[in-house]
N, C-alpha and C. Protein backbone atom coordinates (compact mmCIF):
# COMPACT_ATOMS: atom_id res chain seq x y z
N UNK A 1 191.85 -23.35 10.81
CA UNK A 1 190.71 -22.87 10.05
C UNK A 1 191.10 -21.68 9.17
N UNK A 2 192.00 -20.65 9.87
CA UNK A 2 192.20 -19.94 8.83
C UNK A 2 193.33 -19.92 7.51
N UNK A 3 193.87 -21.13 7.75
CA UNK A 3 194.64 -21.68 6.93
C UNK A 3 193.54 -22.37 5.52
N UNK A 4 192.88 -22.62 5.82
CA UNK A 4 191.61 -23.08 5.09
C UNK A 4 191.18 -22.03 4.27
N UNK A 5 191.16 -20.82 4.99
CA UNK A 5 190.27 -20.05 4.05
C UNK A 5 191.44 -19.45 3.07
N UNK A 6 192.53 -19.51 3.28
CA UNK A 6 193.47 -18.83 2.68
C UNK A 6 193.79 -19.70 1.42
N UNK A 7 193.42 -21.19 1.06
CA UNK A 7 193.44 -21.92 0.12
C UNK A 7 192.21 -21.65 -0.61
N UNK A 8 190.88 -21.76 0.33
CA UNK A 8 190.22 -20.88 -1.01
C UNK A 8 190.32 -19.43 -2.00
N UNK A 9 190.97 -18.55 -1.30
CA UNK A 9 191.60 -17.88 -1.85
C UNK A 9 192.24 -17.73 -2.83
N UNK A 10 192.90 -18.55 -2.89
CA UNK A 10 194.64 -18.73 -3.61
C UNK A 10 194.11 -19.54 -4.67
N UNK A 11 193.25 -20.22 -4.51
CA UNK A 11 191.87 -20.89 -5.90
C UNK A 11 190.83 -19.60 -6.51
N UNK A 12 191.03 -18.88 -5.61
CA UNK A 12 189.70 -17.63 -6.28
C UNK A 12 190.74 -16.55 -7.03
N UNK A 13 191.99 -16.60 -6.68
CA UNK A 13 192.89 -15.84 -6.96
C UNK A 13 193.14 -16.18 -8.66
N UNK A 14 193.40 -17.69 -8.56
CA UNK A 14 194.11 -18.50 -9.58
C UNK A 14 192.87 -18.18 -10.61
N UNK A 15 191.99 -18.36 -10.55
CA UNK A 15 190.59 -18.37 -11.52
C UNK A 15 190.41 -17.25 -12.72
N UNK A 16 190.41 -15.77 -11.44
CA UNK A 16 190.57 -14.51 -11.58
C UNK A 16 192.01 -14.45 -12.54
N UNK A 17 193.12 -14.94 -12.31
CA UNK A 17 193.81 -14.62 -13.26
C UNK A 17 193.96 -15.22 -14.38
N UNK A 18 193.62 -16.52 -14.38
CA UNK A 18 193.30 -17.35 -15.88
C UNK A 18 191.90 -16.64 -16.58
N UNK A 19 191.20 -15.98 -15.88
CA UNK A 19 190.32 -15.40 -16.87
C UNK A 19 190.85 -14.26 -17.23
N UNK A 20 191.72 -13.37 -16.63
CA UNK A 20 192.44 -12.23 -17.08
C UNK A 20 192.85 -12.69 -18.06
N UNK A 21 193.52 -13.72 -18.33
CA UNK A 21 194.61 -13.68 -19.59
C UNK A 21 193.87 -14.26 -20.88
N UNK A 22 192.94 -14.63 -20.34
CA UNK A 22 192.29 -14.68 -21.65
C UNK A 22 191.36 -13.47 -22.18
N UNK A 23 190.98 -12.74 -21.44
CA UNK A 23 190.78 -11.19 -21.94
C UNK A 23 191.70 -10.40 -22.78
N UNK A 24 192.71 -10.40 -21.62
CA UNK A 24 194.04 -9.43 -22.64
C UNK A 24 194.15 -9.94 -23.88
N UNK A 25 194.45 -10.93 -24.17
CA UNK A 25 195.10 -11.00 -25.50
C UNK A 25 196.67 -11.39 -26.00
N UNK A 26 197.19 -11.91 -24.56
CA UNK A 26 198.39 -11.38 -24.57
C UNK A 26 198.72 -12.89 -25.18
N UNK A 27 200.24 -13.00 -26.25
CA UNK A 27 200.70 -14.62 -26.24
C UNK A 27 201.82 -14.81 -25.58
N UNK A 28 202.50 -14.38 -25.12
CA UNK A 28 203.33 -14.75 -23.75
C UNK A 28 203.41 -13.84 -22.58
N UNK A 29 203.77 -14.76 -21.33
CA UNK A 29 203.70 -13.68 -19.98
C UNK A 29 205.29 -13.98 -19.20
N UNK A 30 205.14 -13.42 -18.57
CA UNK A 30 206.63 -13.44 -17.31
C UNK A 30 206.21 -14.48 -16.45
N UNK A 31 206.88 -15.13 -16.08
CA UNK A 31 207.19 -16.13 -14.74
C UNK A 31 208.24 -16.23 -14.44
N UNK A 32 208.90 -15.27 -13.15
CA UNK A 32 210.07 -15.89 -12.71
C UNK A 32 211.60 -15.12 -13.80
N UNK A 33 211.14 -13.91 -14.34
CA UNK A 33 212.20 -13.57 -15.00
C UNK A 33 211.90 -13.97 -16.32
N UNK A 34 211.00 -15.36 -16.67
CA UNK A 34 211.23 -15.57 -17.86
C UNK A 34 209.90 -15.74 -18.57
N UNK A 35 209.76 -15.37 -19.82
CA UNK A 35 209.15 -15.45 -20.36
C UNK A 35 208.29 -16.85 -21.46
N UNK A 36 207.27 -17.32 -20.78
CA UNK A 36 206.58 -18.09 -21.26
C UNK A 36 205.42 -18.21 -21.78
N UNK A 37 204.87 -19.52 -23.08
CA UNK A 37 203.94 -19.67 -23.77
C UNK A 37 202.19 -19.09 -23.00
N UNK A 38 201.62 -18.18 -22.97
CA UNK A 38 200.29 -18.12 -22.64
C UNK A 38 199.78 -19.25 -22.10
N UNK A 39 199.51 -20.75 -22.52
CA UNK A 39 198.92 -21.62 -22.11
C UNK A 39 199.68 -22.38 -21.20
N UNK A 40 200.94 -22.41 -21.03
CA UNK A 40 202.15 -22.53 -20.34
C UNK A 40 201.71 -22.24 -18.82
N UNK A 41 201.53 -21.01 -18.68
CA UNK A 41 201.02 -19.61 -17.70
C UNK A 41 199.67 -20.18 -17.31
N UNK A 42 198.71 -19.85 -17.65
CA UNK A 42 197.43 -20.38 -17.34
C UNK A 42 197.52 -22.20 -16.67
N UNK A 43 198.02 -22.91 -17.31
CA UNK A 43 198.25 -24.25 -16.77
C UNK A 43 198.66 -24.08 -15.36
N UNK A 44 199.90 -23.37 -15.14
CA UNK A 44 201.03 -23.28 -13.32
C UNK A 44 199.21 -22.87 -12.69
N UNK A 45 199.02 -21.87 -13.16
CA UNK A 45 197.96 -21.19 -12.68
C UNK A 45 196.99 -22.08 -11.95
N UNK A 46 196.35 -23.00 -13.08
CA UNK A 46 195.40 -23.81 -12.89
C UNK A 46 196.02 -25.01 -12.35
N UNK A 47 196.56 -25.16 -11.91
CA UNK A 47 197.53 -26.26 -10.83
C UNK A 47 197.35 -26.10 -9.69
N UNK A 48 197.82 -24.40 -9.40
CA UNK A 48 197.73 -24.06 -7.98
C UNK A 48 196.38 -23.48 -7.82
N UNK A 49 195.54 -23.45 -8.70
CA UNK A 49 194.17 -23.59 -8.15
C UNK A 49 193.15 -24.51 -7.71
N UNK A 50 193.80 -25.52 -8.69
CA UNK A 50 192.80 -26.73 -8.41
C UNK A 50 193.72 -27.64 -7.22
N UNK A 51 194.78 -27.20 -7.22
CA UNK A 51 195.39 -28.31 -5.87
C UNK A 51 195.06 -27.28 -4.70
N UNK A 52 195.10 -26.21 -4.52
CA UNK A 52 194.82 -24.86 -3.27
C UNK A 52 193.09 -25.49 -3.09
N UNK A 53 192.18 -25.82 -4.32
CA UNK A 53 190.52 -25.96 -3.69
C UNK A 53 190.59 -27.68 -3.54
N UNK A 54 191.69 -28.50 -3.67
CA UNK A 54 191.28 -29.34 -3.08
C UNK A 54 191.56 -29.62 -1.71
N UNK A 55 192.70 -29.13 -1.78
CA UNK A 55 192.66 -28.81 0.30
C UNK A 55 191.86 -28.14 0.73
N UNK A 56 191.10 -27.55 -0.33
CA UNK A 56 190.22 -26.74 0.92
C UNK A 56 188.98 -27.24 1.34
N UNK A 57 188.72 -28.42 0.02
CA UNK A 57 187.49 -29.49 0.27
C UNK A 57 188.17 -30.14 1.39
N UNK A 58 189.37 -31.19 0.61
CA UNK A 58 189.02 -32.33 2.04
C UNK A 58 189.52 -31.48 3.76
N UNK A 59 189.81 -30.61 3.48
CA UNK A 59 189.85 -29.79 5.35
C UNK A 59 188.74 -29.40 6.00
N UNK A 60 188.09 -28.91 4.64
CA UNK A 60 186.56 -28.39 5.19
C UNK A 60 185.74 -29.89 5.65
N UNK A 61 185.92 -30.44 4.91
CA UNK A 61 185.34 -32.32 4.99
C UNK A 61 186.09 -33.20 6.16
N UNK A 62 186.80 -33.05 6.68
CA UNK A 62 187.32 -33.78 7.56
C UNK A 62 186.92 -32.57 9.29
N UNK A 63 186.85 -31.04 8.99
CA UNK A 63 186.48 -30.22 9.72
C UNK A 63 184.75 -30.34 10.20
N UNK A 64 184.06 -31.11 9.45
CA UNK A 64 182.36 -31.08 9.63
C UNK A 64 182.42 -32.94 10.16
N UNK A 65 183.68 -33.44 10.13
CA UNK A 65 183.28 -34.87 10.88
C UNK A 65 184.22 -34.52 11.95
């Protein structure tokens, strides 16, 4: 269970920082030493957010049957 909540997280995390970067302004960021395209960045982002909240559906969904 608390592995569960730690994927919603890591989705609330991911959200929070794709809306950061579209505030700043910025056109490229760091990943890993290296420097990549803004939308580049936001995409990894939105990967590991939307794959982190879908484990956290079907766990929570398989946890209520």
């Amino acid at each position: 269970m608390k592995n569960n909540f730690l994927n919603l997280v890591w989705s609330v995390i991911g959200m929070i920082i794709i809306v950061n970067t579209f505030l700043n302004g910025q056109t490229t960021k760091t990943l890993f030493h290296v420097e990549i395209n803004i939308w580049l960045y936001r995409g990894v982002w939105a990967l590991i957010s939307i794959g982190s909240l879908i484990v956290f559906l079907k766990r929570s969904k398989t946890s209520k049957n």
